[in-house]
C-alpha atoms as a PDB file:
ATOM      1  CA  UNK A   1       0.000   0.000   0.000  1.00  0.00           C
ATOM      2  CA  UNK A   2       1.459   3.212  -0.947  1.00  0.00           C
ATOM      3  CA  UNK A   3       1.582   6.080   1.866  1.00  0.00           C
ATOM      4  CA  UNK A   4       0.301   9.633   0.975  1.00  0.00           C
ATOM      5  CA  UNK A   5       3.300  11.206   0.271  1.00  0.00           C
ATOM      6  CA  UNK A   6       4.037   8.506  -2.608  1.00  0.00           C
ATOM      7  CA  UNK A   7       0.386   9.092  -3.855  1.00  0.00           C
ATOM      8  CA  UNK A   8       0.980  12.975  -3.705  1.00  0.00           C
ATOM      9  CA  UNK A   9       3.937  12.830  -6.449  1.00  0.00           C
ATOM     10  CA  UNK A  10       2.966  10.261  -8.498  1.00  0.00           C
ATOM     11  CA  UNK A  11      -0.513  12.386  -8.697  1.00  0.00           C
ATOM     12  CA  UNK A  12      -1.093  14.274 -12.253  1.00  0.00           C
ATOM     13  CA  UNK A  13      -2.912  16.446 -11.141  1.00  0.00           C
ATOM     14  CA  UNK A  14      -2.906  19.339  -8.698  1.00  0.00           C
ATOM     15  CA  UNK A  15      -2.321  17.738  -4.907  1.00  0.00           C
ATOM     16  CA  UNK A  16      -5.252  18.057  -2.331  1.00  0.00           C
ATOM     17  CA  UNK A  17      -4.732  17.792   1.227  1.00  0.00           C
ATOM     18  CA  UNK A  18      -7.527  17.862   4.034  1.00  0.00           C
ATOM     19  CA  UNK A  19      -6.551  19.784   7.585  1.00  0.00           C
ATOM     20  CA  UNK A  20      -8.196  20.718  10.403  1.00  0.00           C
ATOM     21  CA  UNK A  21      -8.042  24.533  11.696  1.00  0.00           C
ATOM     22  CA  UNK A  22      -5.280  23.585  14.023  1.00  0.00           C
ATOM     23  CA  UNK A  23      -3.016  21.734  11.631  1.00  0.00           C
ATOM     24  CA  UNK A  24      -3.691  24.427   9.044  1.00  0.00           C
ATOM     25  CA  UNK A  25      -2.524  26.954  11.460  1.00  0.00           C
ATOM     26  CA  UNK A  26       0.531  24.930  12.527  1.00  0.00           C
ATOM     27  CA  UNK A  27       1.607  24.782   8.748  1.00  0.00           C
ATOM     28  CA  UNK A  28       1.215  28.650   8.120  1.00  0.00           C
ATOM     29  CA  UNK A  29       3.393  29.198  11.224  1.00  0.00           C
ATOM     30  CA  UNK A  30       6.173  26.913   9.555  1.00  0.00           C
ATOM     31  CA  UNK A  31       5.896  28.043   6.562  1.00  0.00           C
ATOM     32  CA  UNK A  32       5.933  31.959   7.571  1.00  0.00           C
ATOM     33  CA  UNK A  33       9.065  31.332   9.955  1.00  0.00           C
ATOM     34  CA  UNK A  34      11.019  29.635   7.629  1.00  0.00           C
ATOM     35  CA  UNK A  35      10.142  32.185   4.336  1.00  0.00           C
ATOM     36  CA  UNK A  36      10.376  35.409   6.640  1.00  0.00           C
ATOM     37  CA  UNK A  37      12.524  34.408   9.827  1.00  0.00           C
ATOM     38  CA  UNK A  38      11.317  34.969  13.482  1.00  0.00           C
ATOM     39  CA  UNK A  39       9.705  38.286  13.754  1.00  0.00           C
ATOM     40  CA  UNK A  40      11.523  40.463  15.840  1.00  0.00           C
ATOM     41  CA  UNK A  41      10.055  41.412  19.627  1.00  0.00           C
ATOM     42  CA  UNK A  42       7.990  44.155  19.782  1.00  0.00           C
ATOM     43  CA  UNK A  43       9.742  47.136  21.102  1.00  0.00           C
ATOM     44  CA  UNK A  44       7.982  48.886  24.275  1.00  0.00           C
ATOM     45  CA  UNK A  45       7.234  51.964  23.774  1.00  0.00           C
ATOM     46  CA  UNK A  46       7.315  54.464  26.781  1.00  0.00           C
ATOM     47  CA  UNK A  47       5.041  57.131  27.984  1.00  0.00           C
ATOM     48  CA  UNK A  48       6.441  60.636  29.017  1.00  0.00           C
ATOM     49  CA  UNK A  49       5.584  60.008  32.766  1.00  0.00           C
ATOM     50  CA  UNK A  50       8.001  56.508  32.700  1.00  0.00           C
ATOM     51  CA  UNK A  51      10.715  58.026  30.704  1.00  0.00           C
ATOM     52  CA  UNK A  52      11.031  61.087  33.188  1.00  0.00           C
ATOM     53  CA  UNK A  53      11.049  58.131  35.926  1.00  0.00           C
ATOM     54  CA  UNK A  54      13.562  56.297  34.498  1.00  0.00           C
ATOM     55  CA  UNK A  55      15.977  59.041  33.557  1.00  0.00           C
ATOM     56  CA  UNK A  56      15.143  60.277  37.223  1.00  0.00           C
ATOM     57  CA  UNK A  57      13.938  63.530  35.769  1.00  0.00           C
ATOM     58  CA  UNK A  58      11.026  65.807  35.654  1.00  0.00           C
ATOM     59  CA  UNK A  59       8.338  66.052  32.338  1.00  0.00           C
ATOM     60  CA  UNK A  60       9.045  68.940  31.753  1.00  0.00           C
ATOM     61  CA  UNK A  61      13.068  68.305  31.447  1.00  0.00           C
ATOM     62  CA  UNK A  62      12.155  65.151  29.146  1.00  0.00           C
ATOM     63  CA  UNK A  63       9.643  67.907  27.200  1.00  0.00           C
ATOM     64  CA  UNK A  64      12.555  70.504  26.818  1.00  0.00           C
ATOM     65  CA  UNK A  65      15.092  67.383  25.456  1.00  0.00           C
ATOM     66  CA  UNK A  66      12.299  66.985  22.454  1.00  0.00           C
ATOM     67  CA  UNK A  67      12.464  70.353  21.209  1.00  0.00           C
ATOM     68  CA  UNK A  68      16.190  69.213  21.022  1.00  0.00           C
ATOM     69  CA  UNK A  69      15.541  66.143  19.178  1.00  0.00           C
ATOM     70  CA  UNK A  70      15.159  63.687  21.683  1.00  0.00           C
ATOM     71  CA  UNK A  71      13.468  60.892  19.322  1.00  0.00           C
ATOM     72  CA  UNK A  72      10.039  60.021  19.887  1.00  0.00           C
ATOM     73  CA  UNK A  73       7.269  59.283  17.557  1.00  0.00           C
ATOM     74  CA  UNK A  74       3.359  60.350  18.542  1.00  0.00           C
ATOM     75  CA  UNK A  75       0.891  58.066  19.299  1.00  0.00           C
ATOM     76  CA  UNK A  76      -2.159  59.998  18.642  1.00  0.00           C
ATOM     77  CA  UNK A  77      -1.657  63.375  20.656  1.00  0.00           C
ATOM     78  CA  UNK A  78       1.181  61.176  22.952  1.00  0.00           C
ATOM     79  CA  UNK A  79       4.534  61.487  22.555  1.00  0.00           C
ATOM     80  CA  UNK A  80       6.413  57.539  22.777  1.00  0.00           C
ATOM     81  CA  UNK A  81       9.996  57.092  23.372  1.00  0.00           C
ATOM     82  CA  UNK A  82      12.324  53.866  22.618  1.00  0.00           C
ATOM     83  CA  UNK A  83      14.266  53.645  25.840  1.00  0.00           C
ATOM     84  CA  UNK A  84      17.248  52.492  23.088  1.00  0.00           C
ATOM     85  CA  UNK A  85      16.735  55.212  20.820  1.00  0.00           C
ATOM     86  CA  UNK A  86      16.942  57.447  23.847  1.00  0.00           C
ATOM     87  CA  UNK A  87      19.731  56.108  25.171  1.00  0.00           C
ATOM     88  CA  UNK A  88      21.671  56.762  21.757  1.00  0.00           C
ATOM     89  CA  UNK A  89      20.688  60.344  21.354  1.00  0.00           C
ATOM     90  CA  UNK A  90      21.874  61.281  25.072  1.00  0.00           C
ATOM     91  CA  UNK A  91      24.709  59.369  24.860  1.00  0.00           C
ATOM     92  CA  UNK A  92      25.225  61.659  21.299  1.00  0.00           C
ATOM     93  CA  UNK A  93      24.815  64.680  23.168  1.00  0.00           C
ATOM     94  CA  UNK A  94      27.975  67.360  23.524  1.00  0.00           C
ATOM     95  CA  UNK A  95      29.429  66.934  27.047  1.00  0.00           C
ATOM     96  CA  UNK A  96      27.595  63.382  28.158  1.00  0.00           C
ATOM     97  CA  UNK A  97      30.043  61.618  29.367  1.00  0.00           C
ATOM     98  CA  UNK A  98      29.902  58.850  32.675  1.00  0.00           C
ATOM     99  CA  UNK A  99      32.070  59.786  35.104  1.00  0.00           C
ATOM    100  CA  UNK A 100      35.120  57.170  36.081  1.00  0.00           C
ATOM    101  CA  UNK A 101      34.737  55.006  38.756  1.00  0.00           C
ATOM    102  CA  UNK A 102      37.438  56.217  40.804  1.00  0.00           C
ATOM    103  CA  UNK A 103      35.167  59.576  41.028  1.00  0.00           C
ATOM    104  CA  UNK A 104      32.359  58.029  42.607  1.00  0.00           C
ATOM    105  CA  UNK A 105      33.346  57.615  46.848  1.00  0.00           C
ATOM    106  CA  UNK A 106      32.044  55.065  48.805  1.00  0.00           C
ATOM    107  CA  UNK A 107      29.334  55.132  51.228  1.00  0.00           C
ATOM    108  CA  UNK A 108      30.073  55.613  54.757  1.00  0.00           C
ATOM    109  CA  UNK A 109      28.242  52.748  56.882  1.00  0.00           C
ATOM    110  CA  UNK A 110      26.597  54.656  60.100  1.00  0.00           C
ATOM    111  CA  UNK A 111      28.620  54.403  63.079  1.00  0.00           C
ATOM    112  CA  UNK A 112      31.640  53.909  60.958  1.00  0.00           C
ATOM    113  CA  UNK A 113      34.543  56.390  60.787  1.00  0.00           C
END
């Protein structure tokens, strides 16, 4: 007895193949992946109010840094920042630069002198 696959090449004609919705779906997954390639994660997006937090700055100071071209892109009225992209542009900036290590002093532990 020949198995399907056999059938399906020796066939003339155009090949039919019966799937339920879950194998169906299983086969356009495959097939995407290995024609496109794993889709890359989504990037989060942040709000004004997080940025500021996370720069440890006010809204208004991240505001000021978008009239200098602080990337963003508007969602709706809202402006949306890529921490990355943000990251890069500061880091672009004249004068940022991390101070060395041997700058920063270490903390004093109460009771210690």
């Amino acid at each position: 007895m020949k198995n399907l696959r056999q059938e399906a090449t020796e066939c003339k004609g155009p090949a039919v193949a019966v799937l339920d919705v879950s194998q169906l779906e299983q086969l356009m997954r495959r097939v995407v992946r290995e024609e496109v390639g794993e889709p890359a994660p989504a990037k989060r997006l942040l709000s004004v109010s997080a940025l500021a937090e996370i720069l440890d700055c006010g809204h208004s100071t991240v505001r000021r840094m978008m009239g200098l071209g602080l990337p963003h892109v508007r969602l709706g009225e809202s402006p949306r920042f890529e921490l990355d992209q943000v990251l890069a542009w500061l880091r672009s900036q004249p004068g940022a630069t991390t101070p060395p290590r041997s700058n920063v002093l270490p903390l004093r532990r109460r009771g210690s002198r």
